[in-house]
Every structure is written in C-alpha cells, then in structure tokens.
PDB file of N, CA and C in Angstrom:
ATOM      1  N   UNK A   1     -27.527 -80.467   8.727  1.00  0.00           N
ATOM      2  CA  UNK A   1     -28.373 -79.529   8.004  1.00  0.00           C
ATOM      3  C   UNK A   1     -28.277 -78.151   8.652  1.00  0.00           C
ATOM      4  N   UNK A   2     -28.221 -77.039   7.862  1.00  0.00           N
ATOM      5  CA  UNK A   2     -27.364 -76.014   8.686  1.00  0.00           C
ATOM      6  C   UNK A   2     -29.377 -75.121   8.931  1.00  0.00           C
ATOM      7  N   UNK A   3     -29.135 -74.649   9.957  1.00  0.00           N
ATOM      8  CA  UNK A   3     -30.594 -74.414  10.219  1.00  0.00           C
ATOM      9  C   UNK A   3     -30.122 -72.398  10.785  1.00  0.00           C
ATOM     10  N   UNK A   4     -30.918 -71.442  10.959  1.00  0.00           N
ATOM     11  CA  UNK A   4     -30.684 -70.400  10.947  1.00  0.00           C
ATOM     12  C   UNK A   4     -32.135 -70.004  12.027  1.00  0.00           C
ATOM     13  N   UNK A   5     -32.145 -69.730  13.208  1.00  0.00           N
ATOM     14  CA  UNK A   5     -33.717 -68.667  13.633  1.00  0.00           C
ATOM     15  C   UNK A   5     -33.637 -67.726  14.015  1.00  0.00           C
ATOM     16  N   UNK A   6     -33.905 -66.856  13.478  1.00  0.00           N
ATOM     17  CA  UNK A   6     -34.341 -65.144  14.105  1.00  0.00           C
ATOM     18  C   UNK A   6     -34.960 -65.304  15.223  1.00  0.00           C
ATOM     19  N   UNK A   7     -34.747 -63.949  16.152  1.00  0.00           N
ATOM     20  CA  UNK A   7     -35.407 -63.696  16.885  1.00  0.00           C
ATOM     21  C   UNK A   7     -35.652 -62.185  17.403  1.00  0.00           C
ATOM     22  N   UNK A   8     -36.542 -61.888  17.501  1.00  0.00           N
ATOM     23  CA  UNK A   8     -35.974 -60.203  18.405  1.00  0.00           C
ATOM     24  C   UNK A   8     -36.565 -59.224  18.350  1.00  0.00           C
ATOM     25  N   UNK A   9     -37.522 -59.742  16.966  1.00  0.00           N
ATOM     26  CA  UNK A   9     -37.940 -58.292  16.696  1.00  0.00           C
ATOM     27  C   UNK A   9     -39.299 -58.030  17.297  1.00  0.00           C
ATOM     28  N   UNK A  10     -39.877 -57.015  16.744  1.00  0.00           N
ATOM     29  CA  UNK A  10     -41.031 -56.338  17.350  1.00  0.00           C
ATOM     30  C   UNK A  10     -41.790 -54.891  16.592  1.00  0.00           C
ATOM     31  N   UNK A  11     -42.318 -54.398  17.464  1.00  0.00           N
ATOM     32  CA  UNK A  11     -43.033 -52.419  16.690  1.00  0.00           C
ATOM     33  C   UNK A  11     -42.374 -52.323  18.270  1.00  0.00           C
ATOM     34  N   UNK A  12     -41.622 -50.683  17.385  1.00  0.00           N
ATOM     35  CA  UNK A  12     -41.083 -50.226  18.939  1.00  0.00           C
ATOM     36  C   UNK A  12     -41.208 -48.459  17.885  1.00  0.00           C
ATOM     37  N   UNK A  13     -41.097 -47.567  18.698  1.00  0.00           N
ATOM     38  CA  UNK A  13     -41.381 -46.353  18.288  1.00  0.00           C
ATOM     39  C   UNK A  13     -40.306 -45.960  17.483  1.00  0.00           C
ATOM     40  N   UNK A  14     -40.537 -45.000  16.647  1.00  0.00           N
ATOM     41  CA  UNK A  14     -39.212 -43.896  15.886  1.00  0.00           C
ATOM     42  C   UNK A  14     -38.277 -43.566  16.813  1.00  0.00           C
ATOM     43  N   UNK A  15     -36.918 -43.820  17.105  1.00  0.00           N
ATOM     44  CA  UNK A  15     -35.833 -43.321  17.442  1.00  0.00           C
ATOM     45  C   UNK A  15     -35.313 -45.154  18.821  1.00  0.00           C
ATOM     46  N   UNK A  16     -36.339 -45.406  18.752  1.00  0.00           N
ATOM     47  CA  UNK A  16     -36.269 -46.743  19.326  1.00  0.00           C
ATOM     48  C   UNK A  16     -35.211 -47.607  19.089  1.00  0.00           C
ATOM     49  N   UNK A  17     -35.006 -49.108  19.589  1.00  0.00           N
ATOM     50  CA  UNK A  17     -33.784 -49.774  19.369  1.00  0.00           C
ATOM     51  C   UNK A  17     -34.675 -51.217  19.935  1.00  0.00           C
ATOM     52  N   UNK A  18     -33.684 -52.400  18.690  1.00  0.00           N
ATOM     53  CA  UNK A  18     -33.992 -53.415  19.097  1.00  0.00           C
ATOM     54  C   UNK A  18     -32.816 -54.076  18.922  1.00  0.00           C
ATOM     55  N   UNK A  19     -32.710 -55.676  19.396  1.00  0.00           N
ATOM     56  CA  UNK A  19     -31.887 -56.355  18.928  1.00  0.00           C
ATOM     57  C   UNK A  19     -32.777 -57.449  18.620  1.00  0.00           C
ATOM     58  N   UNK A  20     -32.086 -57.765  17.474  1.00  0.00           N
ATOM     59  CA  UNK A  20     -32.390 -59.442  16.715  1.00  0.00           C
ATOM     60  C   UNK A  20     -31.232 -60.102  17.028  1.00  0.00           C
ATOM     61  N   UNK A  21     -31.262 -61.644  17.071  1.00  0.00           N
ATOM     62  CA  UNK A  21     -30.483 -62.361  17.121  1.00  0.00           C
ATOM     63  C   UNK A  21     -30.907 -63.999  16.432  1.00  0.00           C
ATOM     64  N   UNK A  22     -29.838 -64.213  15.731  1.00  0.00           N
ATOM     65  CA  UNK A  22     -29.799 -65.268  14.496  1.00  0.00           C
ATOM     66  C   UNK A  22     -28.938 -66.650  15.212  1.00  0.00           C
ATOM     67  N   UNK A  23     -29.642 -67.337  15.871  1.00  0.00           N
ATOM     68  CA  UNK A  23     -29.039 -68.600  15.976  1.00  0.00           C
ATOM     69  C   UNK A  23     -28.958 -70.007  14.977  1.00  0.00           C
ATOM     70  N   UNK A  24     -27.565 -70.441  14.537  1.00  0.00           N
ATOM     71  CA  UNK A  24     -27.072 -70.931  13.659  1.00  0.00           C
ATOM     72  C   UNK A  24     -27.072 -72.361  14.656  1.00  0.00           C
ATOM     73  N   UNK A  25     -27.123 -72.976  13.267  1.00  0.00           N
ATOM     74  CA  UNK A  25     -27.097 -74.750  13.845  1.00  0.00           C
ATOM     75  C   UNK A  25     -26.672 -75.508  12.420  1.00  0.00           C
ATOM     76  N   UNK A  26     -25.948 -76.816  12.651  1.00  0.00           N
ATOM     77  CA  UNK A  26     -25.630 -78.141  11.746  1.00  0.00           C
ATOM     78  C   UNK A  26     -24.089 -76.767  10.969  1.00  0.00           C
ATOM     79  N   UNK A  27     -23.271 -76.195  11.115  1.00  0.00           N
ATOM     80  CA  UNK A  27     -22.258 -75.987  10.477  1.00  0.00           C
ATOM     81  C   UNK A  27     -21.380 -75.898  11.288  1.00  0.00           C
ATOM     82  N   UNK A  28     -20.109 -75.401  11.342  1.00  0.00           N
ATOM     83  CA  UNK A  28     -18.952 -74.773  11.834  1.00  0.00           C
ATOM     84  C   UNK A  28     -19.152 -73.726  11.986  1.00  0.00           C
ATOM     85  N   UNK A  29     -19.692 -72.927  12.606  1.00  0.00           N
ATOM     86  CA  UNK A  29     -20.137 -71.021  13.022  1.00  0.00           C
ATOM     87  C   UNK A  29     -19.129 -70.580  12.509  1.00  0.00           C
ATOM     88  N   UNK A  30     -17.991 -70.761  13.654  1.00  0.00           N
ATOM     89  CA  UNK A  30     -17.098 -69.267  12.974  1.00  0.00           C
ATOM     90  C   UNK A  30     -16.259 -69.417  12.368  1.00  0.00           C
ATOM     91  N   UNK A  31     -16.107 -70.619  10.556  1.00  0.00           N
ATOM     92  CA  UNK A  31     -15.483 -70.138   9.641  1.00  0.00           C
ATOM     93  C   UNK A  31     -16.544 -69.160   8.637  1.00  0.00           C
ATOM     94  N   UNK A  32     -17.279 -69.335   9.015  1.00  0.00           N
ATOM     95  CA  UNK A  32     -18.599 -68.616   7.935  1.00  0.00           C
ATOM     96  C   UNK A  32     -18.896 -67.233   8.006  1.00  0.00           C
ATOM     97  N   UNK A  33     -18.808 -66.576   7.444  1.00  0.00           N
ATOM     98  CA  UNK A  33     -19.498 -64.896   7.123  1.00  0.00           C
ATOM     99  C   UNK A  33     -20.975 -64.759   7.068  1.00  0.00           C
ATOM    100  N   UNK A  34     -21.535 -64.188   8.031  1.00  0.00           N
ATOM    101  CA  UNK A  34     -22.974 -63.680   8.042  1.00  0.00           C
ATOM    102  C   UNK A  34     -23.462 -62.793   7.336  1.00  0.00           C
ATOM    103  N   UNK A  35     -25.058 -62.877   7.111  1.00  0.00           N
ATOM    104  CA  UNK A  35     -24.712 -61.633   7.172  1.00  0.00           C
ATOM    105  C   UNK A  35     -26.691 -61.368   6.989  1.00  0.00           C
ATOM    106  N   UNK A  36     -27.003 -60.288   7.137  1.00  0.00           N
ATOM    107  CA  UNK A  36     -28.282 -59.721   7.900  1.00  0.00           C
ATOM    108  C   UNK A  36     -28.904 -58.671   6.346  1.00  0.00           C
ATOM    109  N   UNK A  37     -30.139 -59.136   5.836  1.00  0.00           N
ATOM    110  CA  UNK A  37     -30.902 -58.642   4.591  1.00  0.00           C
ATOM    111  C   UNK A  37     -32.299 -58.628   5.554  1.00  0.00           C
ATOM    112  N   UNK A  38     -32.909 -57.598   4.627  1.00  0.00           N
ATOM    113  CA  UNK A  38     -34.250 -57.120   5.088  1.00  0.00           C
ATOM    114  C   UNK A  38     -35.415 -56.767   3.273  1.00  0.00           C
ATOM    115  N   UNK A  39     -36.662 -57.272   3.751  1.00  0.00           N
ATOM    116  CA  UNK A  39     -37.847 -56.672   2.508  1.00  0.00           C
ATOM    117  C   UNK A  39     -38.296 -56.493   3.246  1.00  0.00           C
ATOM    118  N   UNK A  40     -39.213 -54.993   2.816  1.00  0.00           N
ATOM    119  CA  UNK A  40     -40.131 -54.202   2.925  1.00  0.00           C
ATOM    120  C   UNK A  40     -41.181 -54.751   1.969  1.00  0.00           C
ATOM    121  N   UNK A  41     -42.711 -54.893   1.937  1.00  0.00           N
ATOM    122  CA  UNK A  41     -43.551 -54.903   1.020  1.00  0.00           C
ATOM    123  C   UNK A  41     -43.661 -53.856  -0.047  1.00  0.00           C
ATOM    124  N   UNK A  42     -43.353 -55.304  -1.085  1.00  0.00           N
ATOM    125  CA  UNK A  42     -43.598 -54.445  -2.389  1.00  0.00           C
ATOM    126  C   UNK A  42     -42.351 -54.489  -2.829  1.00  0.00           C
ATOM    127  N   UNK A  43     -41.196 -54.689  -2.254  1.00  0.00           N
ATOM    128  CA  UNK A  43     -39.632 -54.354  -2.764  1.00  0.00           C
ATOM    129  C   UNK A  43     -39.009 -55.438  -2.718  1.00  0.00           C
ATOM    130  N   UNK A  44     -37.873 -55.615  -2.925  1.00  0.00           N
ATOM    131  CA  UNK A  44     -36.457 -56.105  -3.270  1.00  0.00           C
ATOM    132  C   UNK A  44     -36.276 -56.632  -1.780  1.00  0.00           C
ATOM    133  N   UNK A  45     -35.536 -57.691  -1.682  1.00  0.00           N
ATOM    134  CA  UNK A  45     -34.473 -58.014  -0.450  1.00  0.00           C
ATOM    135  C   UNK A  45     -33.136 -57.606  -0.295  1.00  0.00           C
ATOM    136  N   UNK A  46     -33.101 -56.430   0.444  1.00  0.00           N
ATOM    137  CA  UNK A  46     -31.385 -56.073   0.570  1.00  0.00           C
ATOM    138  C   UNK A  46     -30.487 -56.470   1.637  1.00  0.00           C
ATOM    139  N   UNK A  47     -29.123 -56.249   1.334  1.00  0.00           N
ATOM    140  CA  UNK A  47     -28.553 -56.283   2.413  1.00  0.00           C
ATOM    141  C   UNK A  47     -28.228 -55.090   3.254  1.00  0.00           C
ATOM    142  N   UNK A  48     -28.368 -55.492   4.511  1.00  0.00           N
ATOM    143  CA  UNK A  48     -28.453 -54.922   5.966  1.00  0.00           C
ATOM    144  C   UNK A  48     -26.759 -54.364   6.510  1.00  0.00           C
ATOM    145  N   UNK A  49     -26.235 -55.536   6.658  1.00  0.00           N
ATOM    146  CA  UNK A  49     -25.258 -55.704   7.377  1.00  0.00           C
ATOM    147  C   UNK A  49     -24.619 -56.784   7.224  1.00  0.00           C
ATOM    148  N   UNK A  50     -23.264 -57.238   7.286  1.00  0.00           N
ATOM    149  CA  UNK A  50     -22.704 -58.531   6.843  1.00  0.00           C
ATOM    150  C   UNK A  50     -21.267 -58.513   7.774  1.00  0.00           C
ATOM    151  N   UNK A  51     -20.848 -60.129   8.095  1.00  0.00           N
ATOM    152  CA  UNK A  51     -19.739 -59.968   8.675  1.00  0.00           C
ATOM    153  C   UNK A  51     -18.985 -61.171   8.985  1.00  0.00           C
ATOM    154  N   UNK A  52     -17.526 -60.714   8.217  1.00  0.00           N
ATOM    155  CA  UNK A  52     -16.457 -62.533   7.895  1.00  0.00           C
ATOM    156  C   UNK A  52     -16.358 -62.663   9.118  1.00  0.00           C
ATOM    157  N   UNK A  53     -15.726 -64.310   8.930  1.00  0.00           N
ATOM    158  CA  UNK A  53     -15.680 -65.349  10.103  1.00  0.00           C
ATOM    159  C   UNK A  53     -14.829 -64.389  10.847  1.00  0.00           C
ATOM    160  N   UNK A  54     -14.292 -63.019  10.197  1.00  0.00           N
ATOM    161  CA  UNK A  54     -12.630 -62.896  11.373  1.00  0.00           C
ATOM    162  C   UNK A  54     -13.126 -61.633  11.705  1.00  0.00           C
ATOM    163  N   UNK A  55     -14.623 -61.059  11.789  1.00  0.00           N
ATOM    164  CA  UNK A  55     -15.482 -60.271  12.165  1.00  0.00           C
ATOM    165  C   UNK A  55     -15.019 -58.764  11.632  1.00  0.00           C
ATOM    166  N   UNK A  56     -14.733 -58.484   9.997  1.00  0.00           N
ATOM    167  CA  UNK A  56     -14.636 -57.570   9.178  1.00  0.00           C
ATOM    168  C   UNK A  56     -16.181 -57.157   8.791  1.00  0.00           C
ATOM    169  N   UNK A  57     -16.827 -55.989   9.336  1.00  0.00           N
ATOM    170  CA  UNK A  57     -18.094 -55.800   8.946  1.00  0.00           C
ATOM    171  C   UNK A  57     -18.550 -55.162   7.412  1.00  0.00           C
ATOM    172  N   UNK A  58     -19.591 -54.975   7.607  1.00  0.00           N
ATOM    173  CA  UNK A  58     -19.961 -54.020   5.770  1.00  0.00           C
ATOM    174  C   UNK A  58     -21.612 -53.715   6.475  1.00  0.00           C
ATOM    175  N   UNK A  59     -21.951 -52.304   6.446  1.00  0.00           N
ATOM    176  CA  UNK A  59     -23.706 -51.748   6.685  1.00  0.00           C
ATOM    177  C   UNK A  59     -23.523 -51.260   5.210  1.00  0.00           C
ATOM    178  N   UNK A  60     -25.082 -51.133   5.011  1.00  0.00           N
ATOM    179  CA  UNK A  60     -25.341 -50.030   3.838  1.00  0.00           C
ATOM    180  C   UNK A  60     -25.399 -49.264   4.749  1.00  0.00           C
ATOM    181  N   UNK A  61     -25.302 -48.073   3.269  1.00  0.00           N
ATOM    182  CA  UNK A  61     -25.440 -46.708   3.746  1.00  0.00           C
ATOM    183  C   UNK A  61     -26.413 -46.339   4.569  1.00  0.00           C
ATOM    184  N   UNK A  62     -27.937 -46.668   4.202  1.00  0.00           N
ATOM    185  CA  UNK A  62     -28.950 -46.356   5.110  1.00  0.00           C
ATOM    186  C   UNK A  62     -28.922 -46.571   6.579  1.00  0.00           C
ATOM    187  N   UNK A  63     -27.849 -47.758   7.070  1.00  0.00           N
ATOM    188  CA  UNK A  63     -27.828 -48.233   8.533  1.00  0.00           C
ATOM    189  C   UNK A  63     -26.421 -47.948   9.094  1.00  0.00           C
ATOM    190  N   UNK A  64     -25.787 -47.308   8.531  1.00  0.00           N
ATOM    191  CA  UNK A  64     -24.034 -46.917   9.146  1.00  0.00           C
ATOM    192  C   UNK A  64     -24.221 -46.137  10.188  1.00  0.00           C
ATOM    193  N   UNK A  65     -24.249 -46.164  10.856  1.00  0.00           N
ATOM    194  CA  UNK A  65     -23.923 -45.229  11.933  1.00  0.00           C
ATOM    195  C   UNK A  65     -25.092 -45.505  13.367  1.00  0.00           C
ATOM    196  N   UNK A  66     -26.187 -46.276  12.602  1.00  0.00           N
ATOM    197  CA  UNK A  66     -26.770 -46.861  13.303  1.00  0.00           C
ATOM    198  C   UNK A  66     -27.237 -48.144  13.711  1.00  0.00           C
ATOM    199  N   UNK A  67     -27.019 -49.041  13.037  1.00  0.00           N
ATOM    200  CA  UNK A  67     -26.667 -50.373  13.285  1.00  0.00           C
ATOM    201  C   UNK A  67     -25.174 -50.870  13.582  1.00  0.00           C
ATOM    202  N   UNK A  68     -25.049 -52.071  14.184  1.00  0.00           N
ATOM    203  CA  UNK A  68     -24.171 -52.937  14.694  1.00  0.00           C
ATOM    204  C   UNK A  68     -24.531 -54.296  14.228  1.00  0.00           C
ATOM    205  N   UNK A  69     -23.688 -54.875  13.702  1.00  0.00           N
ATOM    206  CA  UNK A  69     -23.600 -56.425  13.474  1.00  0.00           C
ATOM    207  C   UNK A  69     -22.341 -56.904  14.532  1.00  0.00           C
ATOM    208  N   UNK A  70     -23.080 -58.109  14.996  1.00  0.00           N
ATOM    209  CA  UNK A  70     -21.937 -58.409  16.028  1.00  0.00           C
ATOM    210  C   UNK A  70     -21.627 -60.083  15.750  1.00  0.00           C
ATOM    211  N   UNK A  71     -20.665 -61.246  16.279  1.00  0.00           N
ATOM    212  CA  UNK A  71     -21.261 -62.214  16.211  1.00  0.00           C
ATOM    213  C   UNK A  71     -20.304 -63.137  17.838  1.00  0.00           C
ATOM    214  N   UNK A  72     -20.834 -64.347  18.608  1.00  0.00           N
ATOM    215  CA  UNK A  72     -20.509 -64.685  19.253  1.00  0.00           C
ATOM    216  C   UNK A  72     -20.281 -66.351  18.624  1.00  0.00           C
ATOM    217  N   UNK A  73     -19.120 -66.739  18.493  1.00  0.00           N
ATOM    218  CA  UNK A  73     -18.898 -68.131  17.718  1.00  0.00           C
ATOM    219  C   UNK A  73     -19.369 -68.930  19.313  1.00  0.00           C
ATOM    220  N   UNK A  74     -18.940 -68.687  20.194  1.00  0.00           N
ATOM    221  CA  UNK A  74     -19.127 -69.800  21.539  1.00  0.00           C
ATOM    222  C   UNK A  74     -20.636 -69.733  21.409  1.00  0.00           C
ATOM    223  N   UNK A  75     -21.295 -69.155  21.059  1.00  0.00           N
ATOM    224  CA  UNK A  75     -22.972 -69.575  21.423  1.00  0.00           C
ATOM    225  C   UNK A  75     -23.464 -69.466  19.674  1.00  0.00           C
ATOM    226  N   UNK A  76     -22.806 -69.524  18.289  1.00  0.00           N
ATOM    227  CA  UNK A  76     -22.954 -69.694  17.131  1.00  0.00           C
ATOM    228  C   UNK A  76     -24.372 -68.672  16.881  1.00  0.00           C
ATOM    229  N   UNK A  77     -24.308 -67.631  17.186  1.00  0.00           N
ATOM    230  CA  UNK A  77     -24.842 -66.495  17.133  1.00  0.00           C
ATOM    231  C   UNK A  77     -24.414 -65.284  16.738  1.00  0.00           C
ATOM    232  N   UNK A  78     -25.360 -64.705  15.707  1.00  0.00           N
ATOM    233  CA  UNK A  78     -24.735 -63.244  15.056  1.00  0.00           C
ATOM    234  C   UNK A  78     -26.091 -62.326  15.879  1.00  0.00           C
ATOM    235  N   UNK A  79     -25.873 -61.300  15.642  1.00  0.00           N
ATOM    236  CA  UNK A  79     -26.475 -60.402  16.111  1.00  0.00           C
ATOM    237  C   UNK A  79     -26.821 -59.119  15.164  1.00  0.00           C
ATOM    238  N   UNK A  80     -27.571 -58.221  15.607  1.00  0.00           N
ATOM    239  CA  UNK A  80     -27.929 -56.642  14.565  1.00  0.00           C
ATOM    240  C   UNK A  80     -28.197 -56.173  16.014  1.00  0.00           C
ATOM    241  N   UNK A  81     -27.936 -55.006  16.811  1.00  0.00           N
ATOM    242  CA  UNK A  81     -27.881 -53.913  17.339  1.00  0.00           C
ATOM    243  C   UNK A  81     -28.861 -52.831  16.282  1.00  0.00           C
ATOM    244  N   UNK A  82     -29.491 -52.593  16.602  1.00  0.00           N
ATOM    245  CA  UNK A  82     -30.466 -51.362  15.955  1.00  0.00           C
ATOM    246  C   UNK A  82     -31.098 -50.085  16.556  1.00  0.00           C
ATOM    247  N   UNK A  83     -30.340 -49.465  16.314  1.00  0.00           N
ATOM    248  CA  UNK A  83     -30.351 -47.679  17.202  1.00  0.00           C
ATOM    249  C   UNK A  83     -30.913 -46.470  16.472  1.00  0.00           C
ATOM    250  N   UNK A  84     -31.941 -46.197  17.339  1.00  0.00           N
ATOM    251  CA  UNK A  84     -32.191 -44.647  16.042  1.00  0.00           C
ATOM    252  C   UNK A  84     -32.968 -45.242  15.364  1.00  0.00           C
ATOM    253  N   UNK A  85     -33.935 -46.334  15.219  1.00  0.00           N
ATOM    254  CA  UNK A  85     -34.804 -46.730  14.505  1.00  0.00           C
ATOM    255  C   UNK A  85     -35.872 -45.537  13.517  1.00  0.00           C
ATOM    256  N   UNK A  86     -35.550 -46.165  12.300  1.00  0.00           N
ATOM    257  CA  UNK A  86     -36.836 -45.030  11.572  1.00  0.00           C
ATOM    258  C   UNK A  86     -38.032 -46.059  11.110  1.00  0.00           C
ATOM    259  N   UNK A  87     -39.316 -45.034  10.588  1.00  0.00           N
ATOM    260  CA  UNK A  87     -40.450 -46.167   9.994  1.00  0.00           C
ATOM    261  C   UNK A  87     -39.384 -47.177   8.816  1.00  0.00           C
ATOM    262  N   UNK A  88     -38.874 -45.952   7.769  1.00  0.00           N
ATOM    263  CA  UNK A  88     -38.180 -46.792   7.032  1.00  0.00           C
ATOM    264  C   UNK A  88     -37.600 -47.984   6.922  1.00  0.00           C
ATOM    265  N   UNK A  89     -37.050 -47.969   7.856  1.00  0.00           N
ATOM    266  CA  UNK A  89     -36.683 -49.067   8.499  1.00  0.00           C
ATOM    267  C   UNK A  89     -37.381 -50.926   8.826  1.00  0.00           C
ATOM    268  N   UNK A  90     -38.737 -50.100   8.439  1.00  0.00           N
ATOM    269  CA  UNK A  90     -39.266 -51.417   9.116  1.00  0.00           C
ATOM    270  C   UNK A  90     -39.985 -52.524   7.602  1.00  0.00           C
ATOM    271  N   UNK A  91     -39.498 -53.601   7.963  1.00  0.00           N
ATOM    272  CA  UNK A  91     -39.342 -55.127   7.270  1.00  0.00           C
ATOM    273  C   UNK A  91     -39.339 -56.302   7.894  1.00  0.00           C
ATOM    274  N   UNK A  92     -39.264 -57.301   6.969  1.00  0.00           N
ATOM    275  CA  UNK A  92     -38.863 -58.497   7.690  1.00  0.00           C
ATOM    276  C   UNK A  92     -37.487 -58.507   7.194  1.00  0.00           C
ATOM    277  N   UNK A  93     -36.754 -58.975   8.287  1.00  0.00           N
ATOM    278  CA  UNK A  93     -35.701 -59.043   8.773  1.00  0.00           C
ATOM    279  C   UNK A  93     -35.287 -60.552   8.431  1.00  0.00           C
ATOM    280  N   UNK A  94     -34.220 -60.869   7.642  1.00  0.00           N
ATOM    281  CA  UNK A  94     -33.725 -62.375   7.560  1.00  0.00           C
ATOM    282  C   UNK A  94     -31.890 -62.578   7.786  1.00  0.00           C
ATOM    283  N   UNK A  95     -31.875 -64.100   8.821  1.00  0.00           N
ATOM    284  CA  UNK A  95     -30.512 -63.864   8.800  1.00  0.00           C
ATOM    285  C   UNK A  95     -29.960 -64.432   7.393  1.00  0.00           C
ATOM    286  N   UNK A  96     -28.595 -64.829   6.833  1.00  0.00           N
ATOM    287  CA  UNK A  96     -28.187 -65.508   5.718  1.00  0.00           C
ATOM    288  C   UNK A  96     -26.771 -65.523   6.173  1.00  0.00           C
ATOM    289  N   UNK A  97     -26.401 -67.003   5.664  1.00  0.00           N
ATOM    290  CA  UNK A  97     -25.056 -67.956   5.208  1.00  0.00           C
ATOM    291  C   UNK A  97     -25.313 -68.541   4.183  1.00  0.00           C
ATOM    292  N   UNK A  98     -24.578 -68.507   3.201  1.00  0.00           N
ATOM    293  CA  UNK A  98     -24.550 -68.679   1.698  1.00  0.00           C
ATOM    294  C   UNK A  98     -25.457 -68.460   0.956  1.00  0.00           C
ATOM    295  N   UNK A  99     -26.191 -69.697   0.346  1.00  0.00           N
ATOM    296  CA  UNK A  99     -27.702 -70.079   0.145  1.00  0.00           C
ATOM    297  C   UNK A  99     -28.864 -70.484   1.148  1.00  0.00           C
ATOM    298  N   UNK A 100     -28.080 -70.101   2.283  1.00  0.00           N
ATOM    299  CA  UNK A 100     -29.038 -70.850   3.251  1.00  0.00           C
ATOM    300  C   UNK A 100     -30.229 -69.701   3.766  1.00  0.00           C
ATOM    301  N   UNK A 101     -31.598 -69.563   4.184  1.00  0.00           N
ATOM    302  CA  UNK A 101     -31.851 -68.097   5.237  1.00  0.00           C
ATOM    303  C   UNK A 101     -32.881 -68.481   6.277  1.00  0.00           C
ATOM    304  N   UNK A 102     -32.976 -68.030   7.280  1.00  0.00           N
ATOM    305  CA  UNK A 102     -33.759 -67.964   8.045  1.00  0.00           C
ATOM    306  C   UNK A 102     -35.533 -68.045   7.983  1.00  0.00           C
ATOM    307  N   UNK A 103     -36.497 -68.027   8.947  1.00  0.00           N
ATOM    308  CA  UNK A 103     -37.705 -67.435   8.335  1.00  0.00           C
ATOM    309  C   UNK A 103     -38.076 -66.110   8.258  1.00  0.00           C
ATOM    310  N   UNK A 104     -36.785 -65.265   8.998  1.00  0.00           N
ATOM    311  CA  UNK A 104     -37.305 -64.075   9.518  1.00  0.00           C
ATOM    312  C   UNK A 104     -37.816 -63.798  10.376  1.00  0.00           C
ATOM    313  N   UNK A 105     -37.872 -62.141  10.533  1.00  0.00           N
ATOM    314  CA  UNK A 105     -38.587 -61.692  11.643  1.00  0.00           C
ATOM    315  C   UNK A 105     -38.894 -60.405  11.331  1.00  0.00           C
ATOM    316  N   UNK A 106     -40.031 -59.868  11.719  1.00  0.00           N
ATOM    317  CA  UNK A 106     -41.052 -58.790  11.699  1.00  0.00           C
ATOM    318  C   UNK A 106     -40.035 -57.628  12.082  1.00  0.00           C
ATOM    319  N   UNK A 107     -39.565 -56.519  12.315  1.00  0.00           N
ATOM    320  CA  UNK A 107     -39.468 -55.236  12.936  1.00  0.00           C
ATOM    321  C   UNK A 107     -40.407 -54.407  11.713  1.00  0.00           C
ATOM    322  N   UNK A 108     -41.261 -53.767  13.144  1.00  0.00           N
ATOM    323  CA  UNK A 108     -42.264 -52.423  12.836  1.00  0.00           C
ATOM    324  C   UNK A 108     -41.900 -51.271  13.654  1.00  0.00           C
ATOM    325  N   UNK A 109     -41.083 -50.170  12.925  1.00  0.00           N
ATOM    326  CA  UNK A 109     -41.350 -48.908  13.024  1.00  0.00           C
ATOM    327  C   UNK A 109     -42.462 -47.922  13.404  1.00  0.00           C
ATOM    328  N   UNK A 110     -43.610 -47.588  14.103  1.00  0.00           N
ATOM    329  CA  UNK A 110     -44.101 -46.597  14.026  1.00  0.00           C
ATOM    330  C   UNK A 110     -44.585 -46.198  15.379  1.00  0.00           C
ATOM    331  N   UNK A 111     -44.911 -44.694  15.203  1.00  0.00           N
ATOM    332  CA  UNK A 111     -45.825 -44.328  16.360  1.00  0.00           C
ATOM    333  C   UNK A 111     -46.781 -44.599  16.735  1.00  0.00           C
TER     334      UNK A 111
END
C-alpha cells in the first residue's frame, strides 16, 4: 500500500525558508515522478513543483526561482526547498504520486 507523509512545515516570517519533506512507502521510489501541490482556503489545489523518476523538474511560475524540488531514491524521499517565502505562499502543502496524496502539511507565511 503505497503510503506518502509530509513533514516540515511551519509559520516562519516573509522572506523566510523552509523545507518539507515527503516520505514514500509500499512502491518502487525511483521509477515514479513526484510531485508537490498546495490549497490555500477558499481555492483550488495547484501544482507546486513536480519531478520524473530521472529527476527532470517543472515549478509554476509563482515558485521558479524560488523553490527547489529535490528527491533522494536511497531514503525514498522527495523534498521542496522553499526560499524567499511570501504570505502568498502560505497553504497546506501535499505530497502526490499518481492518485495517491499525503495528509499534508501547514506552511504559514506571516509577520
């Protein structure tokens, strides 16, 4: 049973940085493509960041230049690097492989 847990997040100030990290269980890690979606209340679930088994990435626009998706197959862990944090920014955070997702995790933006 392929199982997914966040971890990482937190409230850290505007211009701040966190890392989350998504530990994967019951599959084969690194033939699979990750990949990292976030809701805000009130909205849509988007995607974040995403990245194939042969570690080809994709950010939206809103997080290019300031996020990192990373992933480590020996410990079946992906990662988000998050730099330059804005309020905007802040959601729950979910990892995803296919149909499968995480429960999430909190990051709060503010002063």
């Amino acid at each position: 049973q392929v199982q997914l847990v966040e971890s990482g997040g937190g409230l850290v100030q505007p211009g701040g940085s966190l890392r989350l990290s998504c530990a994967a269980s019951g599959m084969i890690f690194a033939i699979y493509g990750l990949g990292w979606y976030r809701q805000a209340p009130g909205k849509q679930r988007d995607m974040v960041a995403t990245i194939t088994s042969r570690g080809t990435t994709n950010y939206a626009d809103s997080v290019e230049g300031r996020f990192t998706i990373s992933r480590d197959n020996a410990k079946a862990t992906v990662y988000l690097q998050m730099n330059s944090l804005k309020p905007e920014d802040t959601a729950v955070y979910y990892c995803n492989l296919g149909d499968r997702w995480g429960q999430g995790t909190q990051v709060t933006v503010s002063a």
